[in-house]
PDB file of N, CA and C in Angstrom:
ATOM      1  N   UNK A   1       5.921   1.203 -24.902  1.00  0.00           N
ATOM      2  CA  UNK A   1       5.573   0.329 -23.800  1.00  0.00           C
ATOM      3  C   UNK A   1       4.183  -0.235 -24.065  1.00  0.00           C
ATOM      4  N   UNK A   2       4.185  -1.652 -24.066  1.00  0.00           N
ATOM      5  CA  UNK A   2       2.712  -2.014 -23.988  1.00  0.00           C
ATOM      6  C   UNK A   2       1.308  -1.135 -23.291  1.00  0.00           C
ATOM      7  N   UNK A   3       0.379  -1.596 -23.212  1.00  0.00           N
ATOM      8  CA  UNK A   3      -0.648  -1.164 -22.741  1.00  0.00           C
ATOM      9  C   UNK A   3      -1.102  -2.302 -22.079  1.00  0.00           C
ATOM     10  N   UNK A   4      -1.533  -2.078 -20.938  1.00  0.00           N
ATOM     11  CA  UNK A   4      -2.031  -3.190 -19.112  1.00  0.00           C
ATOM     12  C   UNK A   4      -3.304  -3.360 -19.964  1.00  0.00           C
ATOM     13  N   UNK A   5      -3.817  -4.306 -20.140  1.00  0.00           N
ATOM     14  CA  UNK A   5      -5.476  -5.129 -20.572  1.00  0.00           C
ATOM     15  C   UNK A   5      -6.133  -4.450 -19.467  1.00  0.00           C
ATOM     16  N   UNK A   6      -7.501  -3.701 -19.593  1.00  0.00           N
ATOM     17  CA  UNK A   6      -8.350  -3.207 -18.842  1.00  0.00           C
ATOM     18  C   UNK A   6      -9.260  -4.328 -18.211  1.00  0.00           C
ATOM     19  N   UNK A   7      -9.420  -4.082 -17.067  1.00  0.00           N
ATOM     20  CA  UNK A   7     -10.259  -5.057 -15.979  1.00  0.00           C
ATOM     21  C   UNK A   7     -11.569  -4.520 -15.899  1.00  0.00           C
ATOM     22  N   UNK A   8     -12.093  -6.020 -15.370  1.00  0.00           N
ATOM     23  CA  UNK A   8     -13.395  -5.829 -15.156  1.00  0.00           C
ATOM     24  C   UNK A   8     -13.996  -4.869 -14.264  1.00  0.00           C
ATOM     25  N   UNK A   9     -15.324  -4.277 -13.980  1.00  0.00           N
ATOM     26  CA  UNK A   9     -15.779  -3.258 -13.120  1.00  0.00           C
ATOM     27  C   UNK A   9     -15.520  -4.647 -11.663  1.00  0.00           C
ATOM     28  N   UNK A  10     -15.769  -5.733 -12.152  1.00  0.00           N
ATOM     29  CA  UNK A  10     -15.918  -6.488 -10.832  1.00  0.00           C
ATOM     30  C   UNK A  10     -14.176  -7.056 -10.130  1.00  0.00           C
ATOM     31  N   UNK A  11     -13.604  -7.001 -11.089  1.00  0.00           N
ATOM     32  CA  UNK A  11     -12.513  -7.971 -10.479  1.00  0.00           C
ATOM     33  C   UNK A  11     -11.679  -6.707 -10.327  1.00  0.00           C
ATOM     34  N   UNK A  12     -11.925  -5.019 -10.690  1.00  0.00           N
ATOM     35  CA  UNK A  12     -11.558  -3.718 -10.064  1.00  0.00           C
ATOM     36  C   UNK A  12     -11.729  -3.703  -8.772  1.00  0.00           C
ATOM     37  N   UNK A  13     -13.255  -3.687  -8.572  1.00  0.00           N
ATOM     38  CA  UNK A  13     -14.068  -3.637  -7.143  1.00  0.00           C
ATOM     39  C   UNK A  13     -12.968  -4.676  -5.886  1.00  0.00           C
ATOM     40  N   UNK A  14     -13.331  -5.732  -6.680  1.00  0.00           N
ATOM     41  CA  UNK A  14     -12.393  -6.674  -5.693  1.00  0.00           C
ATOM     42  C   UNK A  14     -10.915  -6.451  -5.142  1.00  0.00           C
ATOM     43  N   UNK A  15     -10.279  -5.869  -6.381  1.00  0.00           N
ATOM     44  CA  UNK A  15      -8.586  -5.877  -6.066  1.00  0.00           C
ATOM     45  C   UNK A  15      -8.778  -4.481  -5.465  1.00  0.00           C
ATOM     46  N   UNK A  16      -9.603  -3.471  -5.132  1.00  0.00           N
ATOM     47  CA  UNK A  16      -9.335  -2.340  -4.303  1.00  0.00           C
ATOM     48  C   UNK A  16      -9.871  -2.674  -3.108  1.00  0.00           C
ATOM     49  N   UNK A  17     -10.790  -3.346  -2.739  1.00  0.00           N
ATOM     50  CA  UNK A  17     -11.151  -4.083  -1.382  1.00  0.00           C
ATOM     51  C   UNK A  17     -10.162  -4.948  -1.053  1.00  0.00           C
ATOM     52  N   UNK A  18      -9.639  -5.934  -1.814  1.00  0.00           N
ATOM     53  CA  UNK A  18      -7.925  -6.375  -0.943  1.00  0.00           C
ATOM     54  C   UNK A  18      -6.957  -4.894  -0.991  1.00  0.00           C
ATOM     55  N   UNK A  19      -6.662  -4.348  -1.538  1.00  0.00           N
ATOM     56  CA  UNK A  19      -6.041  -2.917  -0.987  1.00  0.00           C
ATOM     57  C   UNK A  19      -6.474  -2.451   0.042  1.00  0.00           C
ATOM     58  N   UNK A  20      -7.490  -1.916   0.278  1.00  0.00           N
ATOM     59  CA  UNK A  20      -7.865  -1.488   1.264  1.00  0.00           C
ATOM     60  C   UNK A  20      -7.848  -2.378   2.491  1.00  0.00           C
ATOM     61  N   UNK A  21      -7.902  -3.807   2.901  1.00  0.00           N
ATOM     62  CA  UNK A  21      -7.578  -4.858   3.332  1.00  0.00           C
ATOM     63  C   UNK A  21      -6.640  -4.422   3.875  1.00  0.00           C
ATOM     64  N   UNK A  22      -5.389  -4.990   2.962  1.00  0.00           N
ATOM     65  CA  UNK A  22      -4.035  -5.028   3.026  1.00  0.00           C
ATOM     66  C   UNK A  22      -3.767  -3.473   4.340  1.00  0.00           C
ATOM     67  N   UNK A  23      -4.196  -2.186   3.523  1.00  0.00           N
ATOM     68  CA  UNK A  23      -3.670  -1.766   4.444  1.00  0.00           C
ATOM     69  C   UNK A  23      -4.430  -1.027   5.523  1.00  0.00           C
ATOM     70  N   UNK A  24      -5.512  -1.485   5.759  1.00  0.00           N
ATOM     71  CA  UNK A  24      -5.776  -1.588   7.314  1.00  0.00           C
ATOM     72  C   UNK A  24      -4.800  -2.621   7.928  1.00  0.00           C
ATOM     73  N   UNK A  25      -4.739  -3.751   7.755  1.00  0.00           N
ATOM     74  CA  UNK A  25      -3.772  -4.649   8.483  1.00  0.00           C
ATOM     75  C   UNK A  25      -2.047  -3.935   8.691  1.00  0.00           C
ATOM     76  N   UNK A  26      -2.284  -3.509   7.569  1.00  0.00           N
ATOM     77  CA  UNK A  26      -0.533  -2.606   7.449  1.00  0.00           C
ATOM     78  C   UNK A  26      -0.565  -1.574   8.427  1.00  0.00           C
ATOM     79  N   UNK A  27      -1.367  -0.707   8.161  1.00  0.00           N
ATOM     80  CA  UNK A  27      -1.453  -0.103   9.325  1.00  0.00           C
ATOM     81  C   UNK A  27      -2.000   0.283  11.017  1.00  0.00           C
ATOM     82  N   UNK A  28      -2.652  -0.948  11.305  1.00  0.00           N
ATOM     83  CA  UNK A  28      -3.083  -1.258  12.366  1.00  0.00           C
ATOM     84  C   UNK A  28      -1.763  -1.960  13.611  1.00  0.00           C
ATOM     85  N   UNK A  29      -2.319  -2.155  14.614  1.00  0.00           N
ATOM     86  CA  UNK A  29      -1.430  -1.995  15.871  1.00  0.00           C
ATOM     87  C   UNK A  29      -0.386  -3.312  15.351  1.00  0.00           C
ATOM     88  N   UNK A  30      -1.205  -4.518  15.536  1.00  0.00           N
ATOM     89  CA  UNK A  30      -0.319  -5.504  15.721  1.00  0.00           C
ATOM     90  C   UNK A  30       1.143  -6.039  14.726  1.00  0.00           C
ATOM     91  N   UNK A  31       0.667  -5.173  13.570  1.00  0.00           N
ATOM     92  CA  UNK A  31       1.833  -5.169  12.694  1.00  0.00           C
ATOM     93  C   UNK A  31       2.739  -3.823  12.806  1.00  0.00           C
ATOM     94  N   UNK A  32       2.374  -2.588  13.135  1.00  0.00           N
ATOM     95  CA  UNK A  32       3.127  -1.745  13.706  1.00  0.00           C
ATOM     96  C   UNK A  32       3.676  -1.717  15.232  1.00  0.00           C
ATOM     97  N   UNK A  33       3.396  -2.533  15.931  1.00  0.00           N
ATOM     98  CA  UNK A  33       4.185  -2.593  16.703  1.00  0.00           C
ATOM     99  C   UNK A  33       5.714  -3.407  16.299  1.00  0.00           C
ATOM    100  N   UNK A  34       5.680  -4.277  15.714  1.00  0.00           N
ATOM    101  CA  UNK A  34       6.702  -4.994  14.997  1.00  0.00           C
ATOM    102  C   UNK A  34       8.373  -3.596  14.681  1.00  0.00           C
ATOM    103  N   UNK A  35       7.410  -2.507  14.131  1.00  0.00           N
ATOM    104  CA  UNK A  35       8.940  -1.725  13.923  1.00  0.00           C
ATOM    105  C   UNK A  35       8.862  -0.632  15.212  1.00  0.00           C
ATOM    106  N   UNK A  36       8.250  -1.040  16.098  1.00  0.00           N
ATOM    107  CA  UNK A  36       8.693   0.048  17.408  1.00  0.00           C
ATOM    108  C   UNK A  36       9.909  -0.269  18.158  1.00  0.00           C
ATOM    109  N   UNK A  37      11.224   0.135  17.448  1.00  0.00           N
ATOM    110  CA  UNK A  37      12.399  -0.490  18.095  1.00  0.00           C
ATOM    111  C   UNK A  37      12.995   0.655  18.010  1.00  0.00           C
ATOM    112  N   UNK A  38      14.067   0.463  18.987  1.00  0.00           N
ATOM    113  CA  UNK A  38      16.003   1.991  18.349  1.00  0.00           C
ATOM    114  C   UNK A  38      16.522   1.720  17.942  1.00  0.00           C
ATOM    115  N   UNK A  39      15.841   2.006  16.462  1.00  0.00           N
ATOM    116  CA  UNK A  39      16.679   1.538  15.509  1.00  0.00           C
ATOM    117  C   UNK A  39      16.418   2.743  14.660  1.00  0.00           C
ATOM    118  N   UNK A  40      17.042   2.681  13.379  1.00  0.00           N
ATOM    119  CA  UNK A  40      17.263   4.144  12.521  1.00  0.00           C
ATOM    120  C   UNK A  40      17.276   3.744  10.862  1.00  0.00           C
ATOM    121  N   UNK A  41      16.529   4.714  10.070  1.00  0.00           N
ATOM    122  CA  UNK A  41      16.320   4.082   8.673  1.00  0.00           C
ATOM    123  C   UNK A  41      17.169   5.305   8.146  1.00  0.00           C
ATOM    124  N   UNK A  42      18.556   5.606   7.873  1.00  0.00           N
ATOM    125  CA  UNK A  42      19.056   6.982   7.529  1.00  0.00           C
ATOM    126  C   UNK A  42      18.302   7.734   8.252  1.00  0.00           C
ATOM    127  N   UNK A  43      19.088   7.494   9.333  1.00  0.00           N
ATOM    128  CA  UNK A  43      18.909   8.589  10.193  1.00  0.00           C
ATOM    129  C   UNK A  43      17.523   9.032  10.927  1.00  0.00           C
ATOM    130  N   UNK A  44      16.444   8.171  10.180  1.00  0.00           N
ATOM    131  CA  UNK A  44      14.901   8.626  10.355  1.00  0.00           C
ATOM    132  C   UNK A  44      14.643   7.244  11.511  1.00  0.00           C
ATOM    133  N   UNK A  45      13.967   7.657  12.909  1.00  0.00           N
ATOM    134  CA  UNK A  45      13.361   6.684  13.315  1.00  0.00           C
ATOM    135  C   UNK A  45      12.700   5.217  12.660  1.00  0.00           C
ATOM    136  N   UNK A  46      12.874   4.220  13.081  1.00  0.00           N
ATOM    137  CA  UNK A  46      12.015   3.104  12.304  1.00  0.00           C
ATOM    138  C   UNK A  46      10.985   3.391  12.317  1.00  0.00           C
ATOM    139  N   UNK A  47      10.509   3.833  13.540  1.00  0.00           N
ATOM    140  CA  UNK A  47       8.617   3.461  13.191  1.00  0.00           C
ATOM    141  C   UNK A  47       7.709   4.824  12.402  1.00  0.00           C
ATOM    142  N   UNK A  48       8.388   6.132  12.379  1.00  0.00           N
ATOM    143  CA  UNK A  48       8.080   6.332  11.237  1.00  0.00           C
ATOM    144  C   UNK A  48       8.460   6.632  10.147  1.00  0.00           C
ATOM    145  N   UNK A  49       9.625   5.746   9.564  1.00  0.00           N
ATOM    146  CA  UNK A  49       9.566   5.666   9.040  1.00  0.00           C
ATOM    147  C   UNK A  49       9.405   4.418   7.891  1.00  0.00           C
ATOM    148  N   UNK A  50       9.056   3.006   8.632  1.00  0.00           N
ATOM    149  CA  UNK A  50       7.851   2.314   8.066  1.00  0.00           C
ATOM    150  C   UNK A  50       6.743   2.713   7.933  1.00  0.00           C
ATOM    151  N   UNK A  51       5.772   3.429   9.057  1.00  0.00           N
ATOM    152  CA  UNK A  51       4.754   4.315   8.337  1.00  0.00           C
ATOM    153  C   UNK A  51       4.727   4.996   7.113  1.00  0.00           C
ATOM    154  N   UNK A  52       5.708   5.839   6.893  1.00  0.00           N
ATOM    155  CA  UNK A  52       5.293   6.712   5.644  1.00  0.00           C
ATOM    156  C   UNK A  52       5.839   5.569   5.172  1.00  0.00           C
ATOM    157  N   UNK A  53       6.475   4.501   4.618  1.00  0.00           N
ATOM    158  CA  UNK A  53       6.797   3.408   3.361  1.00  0.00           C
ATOM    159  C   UNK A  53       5.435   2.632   3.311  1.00  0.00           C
ATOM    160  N   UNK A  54       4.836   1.894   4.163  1.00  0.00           N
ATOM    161  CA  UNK A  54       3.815   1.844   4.309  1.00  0.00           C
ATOM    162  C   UNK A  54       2.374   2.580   3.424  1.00  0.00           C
ATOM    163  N   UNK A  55       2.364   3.745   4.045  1.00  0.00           N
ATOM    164  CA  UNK A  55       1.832   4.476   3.197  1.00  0.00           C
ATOM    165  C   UNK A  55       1.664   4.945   1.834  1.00  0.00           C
ATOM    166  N   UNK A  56       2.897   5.321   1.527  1.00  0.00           N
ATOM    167  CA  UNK A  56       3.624   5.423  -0.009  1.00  0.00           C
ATOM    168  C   UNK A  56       3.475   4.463  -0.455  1.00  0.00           C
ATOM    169  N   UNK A  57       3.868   3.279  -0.210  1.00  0.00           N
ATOM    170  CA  UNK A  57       3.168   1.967  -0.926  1.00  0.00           C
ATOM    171  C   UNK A  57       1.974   1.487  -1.581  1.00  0.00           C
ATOM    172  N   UNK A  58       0.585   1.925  -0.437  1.00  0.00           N
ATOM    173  CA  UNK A  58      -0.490   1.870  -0.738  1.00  0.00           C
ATOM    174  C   UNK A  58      -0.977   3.244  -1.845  1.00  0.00           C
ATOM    175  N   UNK A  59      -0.265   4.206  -1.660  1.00  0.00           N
ATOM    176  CA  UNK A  59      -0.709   5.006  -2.783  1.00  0.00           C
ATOM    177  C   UNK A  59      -0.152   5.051  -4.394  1.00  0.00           C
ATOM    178  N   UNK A  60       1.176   4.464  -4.344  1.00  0.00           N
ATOM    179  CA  UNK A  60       1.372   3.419  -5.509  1.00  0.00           C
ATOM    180  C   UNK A  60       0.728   2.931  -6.493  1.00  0.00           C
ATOM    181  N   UNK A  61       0.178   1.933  -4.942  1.00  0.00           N
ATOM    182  CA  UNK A  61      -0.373   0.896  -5.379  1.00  0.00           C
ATOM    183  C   UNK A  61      -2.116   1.102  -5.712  1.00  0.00           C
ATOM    184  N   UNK A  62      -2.425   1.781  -5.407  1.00  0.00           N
ATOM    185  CA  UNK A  62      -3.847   2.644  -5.558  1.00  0.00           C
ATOM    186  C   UNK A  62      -4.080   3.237  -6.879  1.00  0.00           C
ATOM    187  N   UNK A  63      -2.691   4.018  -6.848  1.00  0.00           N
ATOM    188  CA  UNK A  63      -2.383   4.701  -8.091  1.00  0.00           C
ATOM    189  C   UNK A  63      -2.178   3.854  -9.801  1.00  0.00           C
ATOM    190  N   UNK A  64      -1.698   2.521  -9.329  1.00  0.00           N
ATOM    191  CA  UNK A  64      -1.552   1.962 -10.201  1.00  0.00           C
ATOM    192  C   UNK A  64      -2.941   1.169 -11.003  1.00  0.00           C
ATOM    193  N   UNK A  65      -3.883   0.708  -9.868  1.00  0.00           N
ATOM    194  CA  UNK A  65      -4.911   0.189 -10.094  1.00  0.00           C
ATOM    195  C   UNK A  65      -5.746   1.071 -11.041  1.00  0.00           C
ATOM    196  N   UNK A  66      -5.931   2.728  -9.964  1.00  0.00           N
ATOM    197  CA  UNK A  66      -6.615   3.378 -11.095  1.00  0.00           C
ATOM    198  C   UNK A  66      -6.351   3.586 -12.180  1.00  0.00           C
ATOM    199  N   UNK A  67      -5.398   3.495 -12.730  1.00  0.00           N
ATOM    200  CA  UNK A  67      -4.981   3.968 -14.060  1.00  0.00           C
ATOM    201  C   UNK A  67      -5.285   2.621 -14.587  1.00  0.00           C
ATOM    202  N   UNK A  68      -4.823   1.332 -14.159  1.00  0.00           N
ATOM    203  CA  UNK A  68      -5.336   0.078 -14.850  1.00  0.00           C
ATOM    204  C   UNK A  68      -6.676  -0.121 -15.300  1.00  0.00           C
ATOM    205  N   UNK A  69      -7.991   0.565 -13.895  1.00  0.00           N
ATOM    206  CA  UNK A  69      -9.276   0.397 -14.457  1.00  0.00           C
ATOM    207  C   UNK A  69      -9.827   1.947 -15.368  1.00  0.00           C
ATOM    208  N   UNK A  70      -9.220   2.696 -15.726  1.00  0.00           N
ATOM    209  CA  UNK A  70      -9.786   3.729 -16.473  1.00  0.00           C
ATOM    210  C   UNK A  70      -9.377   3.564 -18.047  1.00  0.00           C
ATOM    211  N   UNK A  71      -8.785   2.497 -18.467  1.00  0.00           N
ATOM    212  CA  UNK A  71      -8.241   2.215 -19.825  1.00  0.00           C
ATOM    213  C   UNK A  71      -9.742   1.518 -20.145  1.00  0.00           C
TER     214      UNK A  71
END
């Protein structure tokens, strides 16, 4: 498998401040209210279980960055 081109200390800095962005907005009211319905994700409530996807997402995606800026 290739190897991801290592990023700058600055354009790192930046893409984890839109992460962190992203999910304050993700997880703040006005977009979680959106899945407060009766409704069911297998069997699991919607709203949390968009939270933990939500979540899991951002650590992914966290996860992926760091490994991008430590090359």
């Amino acid at each position: 498998m290739p190897s991801l081109p290592a990023m700058t200390p600055r354009l790192g800095r930046q893409r984890l401040l839109a992460l962190f962005a992203a999910g304050l907005a993700g997880l703040n009211f006005p977009l979680l209210a959106l899945w407060d319905r009766e409704a069911s994700l297998a069997g699991v409530p919607l709203f949390p279980a968009a939270l933990f996807i939500v979540w899991a997402l951002l650590i992914v995606a966290l996860g992926l960055l760091a490994e991008r800026q430590s090359d």
